[in-house]
N, C-alpha and C. Protein backbone atom coordinates (compact mmCIF):
# COMPACT_ATOMS: atom_id res chain seq x y z
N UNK A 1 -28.69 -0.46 -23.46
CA UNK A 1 -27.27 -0.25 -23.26
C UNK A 1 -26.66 0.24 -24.57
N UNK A 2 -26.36 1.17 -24.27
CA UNK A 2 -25.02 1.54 -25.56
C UNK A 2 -23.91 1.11 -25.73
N UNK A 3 -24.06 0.08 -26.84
CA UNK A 3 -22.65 -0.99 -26.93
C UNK A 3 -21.63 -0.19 -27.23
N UNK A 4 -21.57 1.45 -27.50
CA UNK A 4 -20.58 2.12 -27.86
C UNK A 4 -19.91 2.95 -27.19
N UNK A 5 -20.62 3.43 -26.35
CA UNK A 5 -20.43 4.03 -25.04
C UNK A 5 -19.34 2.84 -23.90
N UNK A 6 -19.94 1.71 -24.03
CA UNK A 6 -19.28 0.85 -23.20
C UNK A 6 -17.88 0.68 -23.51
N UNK A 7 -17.52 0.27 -25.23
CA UNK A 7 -16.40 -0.22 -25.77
C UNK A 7 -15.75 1.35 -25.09
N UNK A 8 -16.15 2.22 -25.91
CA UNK A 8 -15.32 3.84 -25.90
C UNK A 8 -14.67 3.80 -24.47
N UNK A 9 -15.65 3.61 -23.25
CA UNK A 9 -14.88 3.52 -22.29
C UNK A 9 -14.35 2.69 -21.79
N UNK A 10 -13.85 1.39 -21.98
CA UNK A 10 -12.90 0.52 -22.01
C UNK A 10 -11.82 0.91 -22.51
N UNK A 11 -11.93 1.69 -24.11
CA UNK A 11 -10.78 1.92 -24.87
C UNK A 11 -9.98 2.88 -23.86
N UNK A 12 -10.63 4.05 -23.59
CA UNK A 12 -10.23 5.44 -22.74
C UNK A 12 -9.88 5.08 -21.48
N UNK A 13 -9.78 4.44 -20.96
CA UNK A 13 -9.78 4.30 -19.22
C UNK A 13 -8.51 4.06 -19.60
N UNK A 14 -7.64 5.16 -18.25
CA UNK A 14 -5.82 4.78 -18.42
C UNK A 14 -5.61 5.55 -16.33
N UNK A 15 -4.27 4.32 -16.19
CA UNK A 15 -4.24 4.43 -15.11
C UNK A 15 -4.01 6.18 -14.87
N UNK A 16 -4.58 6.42 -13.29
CA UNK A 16 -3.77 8.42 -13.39
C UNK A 16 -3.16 7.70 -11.94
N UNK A 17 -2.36 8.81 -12.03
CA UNK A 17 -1.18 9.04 -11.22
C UNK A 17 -0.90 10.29 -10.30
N UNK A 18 -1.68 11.29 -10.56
CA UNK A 18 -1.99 12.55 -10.05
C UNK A 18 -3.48 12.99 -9.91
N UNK A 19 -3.82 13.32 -8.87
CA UNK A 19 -5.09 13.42 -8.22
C UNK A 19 -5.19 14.84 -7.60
N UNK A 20 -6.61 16.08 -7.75
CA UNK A 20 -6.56 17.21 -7.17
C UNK A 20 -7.10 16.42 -5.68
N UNK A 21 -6.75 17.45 -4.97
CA UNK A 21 -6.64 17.25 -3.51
C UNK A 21 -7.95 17.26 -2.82
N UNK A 22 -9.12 17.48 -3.92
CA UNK A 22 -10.46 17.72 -3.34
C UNK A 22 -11.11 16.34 -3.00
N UNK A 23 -11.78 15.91 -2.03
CA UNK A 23 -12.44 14.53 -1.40
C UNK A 23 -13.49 14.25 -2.67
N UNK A 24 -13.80 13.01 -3.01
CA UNK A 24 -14.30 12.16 -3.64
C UNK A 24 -15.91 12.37 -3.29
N UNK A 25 -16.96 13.02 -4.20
CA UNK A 25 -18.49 13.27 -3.56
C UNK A 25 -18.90 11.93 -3.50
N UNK A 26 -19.68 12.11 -2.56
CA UNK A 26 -20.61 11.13 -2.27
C UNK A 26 -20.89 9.65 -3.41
N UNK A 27 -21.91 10.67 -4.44
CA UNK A 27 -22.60 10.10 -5.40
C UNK A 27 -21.65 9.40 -6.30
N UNK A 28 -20.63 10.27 -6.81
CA UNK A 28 -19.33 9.19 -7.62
C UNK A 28 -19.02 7.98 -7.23
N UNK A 29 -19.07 8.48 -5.67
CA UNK A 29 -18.26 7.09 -4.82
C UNK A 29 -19.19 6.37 -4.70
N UNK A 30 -20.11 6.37 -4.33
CA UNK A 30 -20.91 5.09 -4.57
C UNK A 30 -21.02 4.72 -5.54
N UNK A 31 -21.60 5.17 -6.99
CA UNK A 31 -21.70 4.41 -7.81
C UNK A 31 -19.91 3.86 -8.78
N UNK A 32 -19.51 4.26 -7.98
CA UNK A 32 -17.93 2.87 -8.19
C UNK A 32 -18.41 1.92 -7.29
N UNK A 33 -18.60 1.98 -6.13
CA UNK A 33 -18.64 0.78 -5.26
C UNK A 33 -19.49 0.16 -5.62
N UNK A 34 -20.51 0.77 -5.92
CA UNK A 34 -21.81 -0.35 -6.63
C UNK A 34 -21.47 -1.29 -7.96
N UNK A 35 -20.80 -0.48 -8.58
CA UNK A 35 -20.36 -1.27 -9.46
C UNK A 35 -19.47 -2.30 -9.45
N UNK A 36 -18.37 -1.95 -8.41
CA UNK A 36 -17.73 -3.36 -7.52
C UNK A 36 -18.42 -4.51 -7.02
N UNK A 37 -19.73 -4.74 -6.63
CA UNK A 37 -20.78 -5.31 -6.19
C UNK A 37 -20.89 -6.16 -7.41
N UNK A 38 -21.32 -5.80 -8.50
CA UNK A 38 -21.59 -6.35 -9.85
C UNK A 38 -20.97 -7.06 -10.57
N UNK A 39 -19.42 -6.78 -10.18
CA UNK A 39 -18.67 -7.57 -10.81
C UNK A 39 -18.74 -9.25 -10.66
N UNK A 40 -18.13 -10.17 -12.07
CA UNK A 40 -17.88 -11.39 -12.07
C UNK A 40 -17.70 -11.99 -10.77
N UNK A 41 -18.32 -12.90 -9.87
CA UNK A 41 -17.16 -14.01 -8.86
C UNK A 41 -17.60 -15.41 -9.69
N UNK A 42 -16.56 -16.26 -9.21
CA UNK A 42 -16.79 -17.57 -9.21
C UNK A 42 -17.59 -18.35 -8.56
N UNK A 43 -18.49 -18.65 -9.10
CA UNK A 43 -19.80 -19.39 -8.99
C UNK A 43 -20.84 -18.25 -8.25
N UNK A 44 -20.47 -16.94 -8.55
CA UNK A 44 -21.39 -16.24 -7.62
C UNK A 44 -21.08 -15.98 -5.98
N UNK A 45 -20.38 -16.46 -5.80
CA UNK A 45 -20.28 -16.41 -4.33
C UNK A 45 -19.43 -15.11 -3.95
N UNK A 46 -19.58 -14.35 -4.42
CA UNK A 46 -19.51 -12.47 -4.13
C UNK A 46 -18.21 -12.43 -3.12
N UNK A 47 -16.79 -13.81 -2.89
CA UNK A 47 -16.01 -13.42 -2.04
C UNK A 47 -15.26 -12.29 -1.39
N UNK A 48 -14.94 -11.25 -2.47
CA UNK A 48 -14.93 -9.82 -1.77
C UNK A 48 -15.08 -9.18 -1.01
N UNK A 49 -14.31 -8.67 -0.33
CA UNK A 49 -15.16 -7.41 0.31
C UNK A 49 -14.64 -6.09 0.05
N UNK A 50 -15.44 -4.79 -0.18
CA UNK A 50 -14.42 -3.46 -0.42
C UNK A 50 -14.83 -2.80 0.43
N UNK A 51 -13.85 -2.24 0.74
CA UNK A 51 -13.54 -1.09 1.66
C UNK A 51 -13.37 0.29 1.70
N UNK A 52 -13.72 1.16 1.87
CA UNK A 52 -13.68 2.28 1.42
C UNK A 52 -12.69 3.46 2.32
N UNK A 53 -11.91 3.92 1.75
CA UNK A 53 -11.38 4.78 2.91
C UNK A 53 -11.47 5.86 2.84
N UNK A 54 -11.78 7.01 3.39
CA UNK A 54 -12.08 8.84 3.15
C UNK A 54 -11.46 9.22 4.39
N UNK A 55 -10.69 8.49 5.60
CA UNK A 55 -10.61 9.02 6.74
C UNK A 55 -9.27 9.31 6.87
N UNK A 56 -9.08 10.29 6.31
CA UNK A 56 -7.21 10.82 6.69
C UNK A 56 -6.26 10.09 7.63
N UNK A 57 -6.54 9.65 9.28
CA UNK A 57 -5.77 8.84 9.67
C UNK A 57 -5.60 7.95 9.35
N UNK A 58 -6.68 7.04 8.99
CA UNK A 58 -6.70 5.39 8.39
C UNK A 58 -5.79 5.78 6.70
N UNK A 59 -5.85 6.48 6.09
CA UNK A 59 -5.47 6.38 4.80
C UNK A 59 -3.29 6.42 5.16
N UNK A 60 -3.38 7.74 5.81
CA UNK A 60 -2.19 7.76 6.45
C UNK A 60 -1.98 6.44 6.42
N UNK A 61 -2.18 5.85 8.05
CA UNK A 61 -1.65 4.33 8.38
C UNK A 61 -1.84 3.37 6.91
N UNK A 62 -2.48 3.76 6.28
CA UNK A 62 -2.50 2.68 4.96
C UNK A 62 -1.07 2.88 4.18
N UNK A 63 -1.38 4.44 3.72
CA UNK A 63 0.30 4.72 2.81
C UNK A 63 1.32 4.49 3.73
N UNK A 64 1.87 4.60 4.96
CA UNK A 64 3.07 3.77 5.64
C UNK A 64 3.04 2.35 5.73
N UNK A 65 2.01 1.80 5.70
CA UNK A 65 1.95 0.27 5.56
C UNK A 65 2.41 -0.19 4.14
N UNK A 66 1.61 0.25 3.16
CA UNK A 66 2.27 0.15 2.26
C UNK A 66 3.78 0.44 1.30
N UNK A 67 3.95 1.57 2.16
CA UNK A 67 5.46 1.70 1.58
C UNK A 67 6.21 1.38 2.46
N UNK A 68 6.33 0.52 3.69
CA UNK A 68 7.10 0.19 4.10
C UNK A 68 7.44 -1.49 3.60
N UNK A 69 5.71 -1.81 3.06
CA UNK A 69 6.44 -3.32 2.17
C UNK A 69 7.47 -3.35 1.31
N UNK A 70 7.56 -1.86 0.54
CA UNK A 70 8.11 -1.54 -0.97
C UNK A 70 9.54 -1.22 -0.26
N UNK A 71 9.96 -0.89 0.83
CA UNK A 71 10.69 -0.41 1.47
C UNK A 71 11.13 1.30 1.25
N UNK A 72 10.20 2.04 1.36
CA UNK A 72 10.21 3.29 0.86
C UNK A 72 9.28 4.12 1.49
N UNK A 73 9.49 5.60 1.27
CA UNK A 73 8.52 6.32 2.48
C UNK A 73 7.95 7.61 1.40
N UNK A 74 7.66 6.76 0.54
CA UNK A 74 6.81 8.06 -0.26
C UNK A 74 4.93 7.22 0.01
N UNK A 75 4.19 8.00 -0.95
CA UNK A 75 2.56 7.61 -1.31
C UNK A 75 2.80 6.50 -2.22
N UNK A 76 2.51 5.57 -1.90
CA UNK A 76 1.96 4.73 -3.12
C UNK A 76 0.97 5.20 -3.67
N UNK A 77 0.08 5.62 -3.37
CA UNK A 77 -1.39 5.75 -3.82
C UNK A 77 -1.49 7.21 -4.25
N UNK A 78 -0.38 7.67 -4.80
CA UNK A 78 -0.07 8.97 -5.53
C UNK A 78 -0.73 10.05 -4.96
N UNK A 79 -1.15 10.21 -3.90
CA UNK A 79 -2.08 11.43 -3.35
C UNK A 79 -3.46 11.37 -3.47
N UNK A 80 -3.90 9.85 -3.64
CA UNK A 80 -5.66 10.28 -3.85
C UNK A 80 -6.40 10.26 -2.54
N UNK A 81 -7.05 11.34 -2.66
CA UNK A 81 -7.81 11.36 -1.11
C UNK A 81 -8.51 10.14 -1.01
N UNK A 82 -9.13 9.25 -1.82
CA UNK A 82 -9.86 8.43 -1.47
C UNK A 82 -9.12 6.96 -2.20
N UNK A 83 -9.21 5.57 -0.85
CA UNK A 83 -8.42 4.80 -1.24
C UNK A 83 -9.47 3.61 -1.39
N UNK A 84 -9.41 2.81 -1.62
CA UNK A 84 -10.56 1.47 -2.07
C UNK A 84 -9.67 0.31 -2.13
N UNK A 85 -10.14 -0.78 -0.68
CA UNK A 85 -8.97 -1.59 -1.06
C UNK A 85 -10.10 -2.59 -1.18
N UNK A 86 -9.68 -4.23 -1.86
CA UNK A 86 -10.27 -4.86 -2.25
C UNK A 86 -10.00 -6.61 -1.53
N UNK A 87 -10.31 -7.30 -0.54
CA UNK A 87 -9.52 -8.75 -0.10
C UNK A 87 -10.52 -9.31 -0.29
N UNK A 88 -10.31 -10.67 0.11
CA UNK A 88 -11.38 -11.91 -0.31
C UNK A 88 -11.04 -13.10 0.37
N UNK A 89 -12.14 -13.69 0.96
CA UNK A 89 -12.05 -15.03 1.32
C UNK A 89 -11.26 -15.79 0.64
N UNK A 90 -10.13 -16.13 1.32
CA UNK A 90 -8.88 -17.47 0.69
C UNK A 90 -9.74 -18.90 0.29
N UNK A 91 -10.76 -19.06 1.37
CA UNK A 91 -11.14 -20.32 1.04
C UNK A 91 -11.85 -20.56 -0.02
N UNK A 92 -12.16 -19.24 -0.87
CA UNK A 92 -12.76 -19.37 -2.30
C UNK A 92 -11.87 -19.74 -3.27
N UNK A 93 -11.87 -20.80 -3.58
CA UNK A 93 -10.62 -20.84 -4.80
C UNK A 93 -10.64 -20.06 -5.46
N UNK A 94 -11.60 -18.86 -6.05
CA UNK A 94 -11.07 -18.03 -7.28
C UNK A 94 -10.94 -16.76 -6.38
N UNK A 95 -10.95 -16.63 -5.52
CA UNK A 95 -10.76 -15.37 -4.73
C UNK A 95 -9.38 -14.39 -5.25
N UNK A 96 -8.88 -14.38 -5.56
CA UNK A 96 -7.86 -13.39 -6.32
C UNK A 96 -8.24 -13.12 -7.82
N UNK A 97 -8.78 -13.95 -8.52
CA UNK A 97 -9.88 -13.69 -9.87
C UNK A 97 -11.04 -12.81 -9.56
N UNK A 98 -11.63 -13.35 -8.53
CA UNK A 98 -13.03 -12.89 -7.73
C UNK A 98 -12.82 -11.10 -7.68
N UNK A 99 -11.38 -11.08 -6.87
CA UNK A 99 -11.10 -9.82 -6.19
C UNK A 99 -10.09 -8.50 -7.60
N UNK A 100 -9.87 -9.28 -8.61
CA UNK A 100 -9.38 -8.98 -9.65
C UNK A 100 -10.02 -7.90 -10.44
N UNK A 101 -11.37 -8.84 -10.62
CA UNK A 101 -12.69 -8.74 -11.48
C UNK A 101 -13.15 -7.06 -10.57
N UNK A 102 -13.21 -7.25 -9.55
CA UNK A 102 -14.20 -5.51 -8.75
C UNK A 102 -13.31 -5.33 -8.97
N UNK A 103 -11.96 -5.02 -8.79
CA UNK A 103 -11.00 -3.68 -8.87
C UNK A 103 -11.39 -3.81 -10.53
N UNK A 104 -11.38 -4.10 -11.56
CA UNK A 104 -11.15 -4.01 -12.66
C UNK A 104 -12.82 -3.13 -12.83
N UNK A 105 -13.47 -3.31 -12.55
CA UNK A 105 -15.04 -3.48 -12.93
C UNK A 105 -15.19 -1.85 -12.06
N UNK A 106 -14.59 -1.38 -11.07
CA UNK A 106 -14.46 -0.38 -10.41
C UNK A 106 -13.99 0.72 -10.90
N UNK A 107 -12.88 0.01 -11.60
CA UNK A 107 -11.46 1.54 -12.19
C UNK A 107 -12.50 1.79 -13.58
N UNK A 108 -13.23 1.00 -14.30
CA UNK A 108 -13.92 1.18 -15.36
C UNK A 108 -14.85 2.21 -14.83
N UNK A 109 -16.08 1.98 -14.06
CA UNK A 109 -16.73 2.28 -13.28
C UNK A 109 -16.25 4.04 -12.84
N UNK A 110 -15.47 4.12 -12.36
CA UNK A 110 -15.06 5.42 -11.99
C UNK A 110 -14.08 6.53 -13.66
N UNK A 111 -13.81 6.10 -14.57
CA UNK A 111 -13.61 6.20 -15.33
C UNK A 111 -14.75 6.88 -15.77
N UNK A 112 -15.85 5.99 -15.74
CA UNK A 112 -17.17 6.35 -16.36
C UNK A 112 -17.84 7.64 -15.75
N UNK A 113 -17.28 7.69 -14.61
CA UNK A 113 -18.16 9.14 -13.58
C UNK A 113 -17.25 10.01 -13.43
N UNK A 114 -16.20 10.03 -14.75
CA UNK A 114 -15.42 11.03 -14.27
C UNK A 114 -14.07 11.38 -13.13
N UNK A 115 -14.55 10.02 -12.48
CA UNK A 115 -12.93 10.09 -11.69
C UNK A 115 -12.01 9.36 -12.18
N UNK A 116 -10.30 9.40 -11.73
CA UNK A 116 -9.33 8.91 -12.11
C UNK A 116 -8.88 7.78 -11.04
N UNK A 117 -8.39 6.49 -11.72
CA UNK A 117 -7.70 5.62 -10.47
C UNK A 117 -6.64 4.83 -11.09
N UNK A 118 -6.21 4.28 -10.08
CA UNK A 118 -5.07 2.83 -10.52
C UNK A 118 -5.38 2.06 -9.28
N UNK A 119 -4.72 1.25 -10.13
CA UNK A 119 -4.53 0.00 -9.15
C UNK A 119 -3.33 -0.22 -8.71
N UNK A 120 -3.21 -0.37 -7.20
CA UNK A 120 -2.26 -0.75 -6.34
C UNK A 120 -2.19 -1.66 -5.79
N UNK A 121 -0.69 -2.21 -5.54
CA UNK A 121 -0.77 -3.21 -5.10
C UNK A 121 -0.01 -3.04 -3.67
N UNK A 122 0.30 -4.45 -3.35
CA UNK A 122 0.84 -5.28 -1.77
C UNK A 122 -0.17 -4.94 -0.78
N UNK A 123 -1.31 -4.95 -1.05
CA UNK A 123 -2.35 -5.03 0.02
C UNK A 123 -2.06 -6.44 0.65
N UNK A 124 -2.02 -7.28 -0.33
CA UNK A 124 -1.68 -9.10 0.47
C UNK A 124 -0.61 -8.95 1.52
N UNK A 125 0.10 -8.02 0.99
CA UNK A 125 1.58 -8.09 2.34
C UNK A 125 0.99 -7.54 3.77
N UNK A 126 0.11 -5.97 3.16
CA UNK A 126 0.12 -5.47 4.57
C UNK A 126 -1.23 -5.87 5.44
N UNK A 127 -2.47 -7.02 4.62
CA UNK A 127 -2.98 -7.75 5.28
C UNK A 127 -2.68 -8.58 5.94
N UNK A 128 -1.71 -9.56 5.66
CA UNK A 128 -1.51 -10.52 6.35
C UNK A 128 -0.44 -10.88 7.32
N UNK A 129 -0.22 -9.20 7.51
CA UNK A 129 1.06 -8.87 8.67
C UNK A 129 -0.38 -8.27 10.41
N UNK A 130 0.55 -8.88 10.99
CA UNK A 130 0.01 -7.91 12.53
C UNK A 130 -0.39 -7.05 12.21
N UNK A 131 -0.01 -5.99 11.68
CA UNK A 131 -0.73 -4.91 11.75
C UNK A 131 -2.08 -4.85 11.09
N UNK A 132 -1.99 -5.29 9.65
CA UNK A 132 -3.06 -5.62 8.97
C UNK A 132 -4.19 -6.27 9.70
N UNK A 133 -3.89 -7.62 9.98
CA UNK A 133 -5.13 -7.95 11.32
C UNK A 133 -5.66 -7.44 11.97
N UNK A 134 -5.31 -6.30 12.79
CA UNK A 134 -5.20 -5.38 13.68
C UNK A 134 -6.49 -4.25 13.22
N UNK A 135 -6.26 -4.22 11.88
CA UNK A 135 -6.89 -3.56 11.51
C UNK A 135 -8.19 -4.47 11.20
N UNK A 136 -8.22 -5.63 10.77
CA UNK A 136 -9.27 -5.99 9.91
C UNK A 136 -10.34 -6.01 11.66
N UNK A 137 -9.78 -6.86 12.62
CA UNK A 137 -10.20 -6.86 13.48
C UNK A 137 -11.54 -5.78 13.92
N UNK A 138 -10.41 -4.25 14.01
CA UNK A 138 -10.67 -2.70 14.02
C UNK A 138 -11.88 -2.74 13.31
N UNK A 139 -12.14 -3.26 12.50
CA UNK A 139 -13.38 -2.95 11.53
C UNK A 139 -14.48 -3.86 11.20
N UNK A 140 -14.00 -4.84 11.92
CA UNK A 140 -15.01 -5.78 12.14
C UNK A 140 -15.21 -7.10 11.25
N UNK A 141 -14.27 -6.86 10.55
CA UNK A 141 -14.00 -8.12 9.38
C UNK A 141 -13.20 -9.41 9.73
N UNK A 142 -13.39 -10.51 8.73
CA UNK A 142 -12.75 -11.93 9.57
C UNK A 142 -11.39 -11.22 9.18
N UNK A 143 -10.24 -11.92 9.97
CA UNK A 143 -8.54 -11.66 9.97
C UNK A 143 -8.32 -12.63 8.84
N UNK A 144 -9.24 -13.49 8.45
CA UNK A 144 -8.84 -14.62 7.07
C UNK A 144 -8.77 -14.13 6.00
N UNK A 145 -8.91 -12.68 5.65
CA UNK A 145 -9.14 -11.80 4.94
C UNK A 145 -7.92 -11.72 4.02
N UNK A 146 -7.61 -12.22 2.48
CA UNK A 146 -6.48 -11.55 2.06
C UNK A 146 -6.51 -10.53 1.11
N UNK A 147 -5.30 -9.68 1.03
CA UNK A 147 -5.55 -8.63 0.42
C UNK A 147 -5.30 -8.57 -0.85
N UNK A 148 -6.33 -8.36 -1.87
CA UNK A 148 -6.10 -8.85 -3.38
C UNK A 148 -5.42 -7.32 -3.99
N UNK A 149 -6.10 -6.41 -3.90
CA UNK A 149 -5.33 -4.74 -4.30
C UNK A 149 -6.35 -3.85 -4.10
N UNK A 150 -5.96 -2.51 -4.42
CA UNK A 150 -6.43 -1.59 -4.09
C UNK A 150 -6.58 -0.54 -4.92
N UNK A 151 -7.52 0.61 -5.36
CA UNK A 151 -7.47 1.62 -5.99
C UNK A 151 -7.64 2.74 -5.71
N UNK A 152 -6.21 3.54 -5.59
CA UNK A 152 -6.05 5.31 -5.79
C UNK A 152 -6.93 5.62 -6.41
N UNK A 153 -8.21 6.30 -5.65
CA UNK A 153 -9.49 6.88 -6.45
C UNK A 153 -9.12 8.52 -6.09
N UNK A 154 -9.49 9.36 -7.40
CA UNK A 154 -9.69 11.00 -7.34
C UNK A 154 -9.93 11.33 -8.38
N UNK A 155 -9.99 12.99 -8.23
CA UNK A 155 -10.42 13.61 -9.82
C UNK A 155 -9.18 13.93 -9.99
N UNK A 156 -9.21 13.74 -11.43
CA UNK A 156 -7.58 13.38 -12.06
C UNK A 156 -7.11 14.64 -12.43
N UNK A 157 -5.75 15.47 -11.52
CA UNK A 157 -5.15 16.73 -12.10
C UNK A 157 -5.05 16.82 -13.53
N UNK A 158 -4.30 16.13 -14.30
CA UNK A 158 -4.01 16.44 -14.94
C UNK A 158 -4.79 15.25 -16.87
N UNK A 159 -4.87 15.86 -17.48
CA UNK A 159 -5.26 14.91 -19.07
C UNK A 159 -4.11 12.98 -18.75
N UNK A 160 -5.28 12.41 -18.94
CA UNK A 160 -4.79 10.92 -18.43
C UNK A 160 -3.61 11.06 -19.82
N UNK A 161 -2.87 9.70 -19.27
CA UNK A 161 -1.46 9.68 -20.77
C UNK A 161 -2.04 8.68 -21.42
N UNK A 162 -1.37 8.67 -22.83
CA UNK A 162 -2.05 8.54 -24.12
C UNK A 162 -1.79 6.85 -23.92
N UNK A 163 -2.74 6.10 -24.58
CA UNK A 163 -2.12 4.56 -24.90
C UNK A 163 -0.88 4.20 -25.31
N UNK A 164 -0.53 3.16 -24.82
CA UNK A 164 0.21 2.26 -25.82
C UNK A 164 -0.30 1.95 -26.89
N UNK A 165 0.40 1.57 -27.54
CA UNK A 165 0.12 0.96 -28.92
C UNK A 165 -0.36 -0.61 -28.92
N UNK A 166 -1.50 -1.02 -28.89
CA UNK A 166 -1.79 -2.50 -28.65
C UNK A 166 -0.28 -3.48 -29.59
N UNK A 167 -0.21 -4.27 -28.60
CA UNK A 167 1.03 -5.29 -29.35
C UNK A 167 0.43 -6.14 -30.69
N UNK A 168 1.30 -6.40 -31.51
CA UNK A 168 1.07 -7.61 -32.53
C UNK A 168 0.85 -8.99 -31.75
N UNK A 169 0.19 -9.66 -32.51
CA UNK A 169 -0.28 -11.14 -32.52
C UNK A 169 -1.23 -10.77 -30.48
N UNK A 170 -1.73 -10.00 -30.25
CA UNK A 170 -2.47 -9.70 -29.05
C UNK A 170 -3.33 -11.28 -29.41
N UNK A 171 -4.06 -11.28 -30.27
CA UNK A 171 -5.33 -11.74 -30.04
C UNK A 171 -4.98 -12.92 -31.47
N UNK A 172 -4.86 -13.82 -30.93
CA UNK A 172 -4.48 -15.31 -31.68
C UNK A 172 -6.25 -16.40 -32.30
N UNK A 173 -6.29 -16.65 -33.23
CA UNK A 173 -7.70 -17.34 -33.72
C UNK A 173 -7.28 -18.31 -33.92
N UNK A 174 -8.24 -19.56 -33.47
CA UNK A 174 -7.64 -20.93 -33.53
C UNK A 174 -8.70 -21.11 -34.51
């Protein structure tokens, strides 16, 4: 492993916000999802599950679900053809850590292959509404399912924006 390669892309990974309109290949997309697989759970017990979306109607019904939590009728998910949402067994106590850890371990992950993402949220809202069920049902998953977030995956239009400036006293030594 290249301990430098790893840090570098930790440092570099910044949310994008603009996505070209071309579908997500194959090979990228899996190896994000694989790498979602890998990520941290609590005690191991892999509560997660991700989802993958490439199917224009389902993504549709996703961006109106979601902006109707926000109360608004634009994209949340800024135009990325490909959406990745992330829920987890409630009855895992760390299941929102659990489900934290793959989106985090993912957006790195796709960073690394060249694509751009963020993380989105109110998946919890539009899971645990009727409709959401409806869907989990649709796909074959338990309805106990909550929704931890999600990531706007694409190849990024435009040069990602520059850092912040890390804050003072970040990192405290006892």
């Amino acid at each position: 492993m290249n301990r430098e390669a790893v840090l570098q892309c930790i440092r570099t990974r910044r949310s994008i916000r603009t996505f070209a309109s071309r579908q997500v290949e194959k090979e990228a997309l899996e190896a994000v999802l694989e790498a979602g697989t890998w990520a941290p759970t609590g005690q191991g017990k892999q509560s997660p599950v991700i989802i993958a979306v490439q199917d224009p109607k389902t993504r549709a019904q996703l961006v109106r679900m979601n902006a109707e939590v926000m109360g608004r009728d634009s994209d949340p998910y800024y135009g990325a053809p490909t959406l990745i949402l992330v829920l987890a067994d409630p009855a895992v106590t760390t299941w929102i850590e659990d489900g934290s850890c793959v989106l985090n371990t993912m957006l790195l992950a796709a960073h690394a292959v060249g694509l751009g993402g963020v993380w989105i949220h109110r998946e919890r809202q539009m899971f645990d509404s009727d409709e959401g069920k409806a869907l989990l049902k649709a796909w074959g998953l338990d309805p106990t399912l909550r929704g931890v977030g999600a990531i706007a995956l694409g190849y990024p239009q435009t040069e990602a924006p520059q850092p912040k400036p890390r804050k003072e006293n970040y990192i405290i030594r006892i």
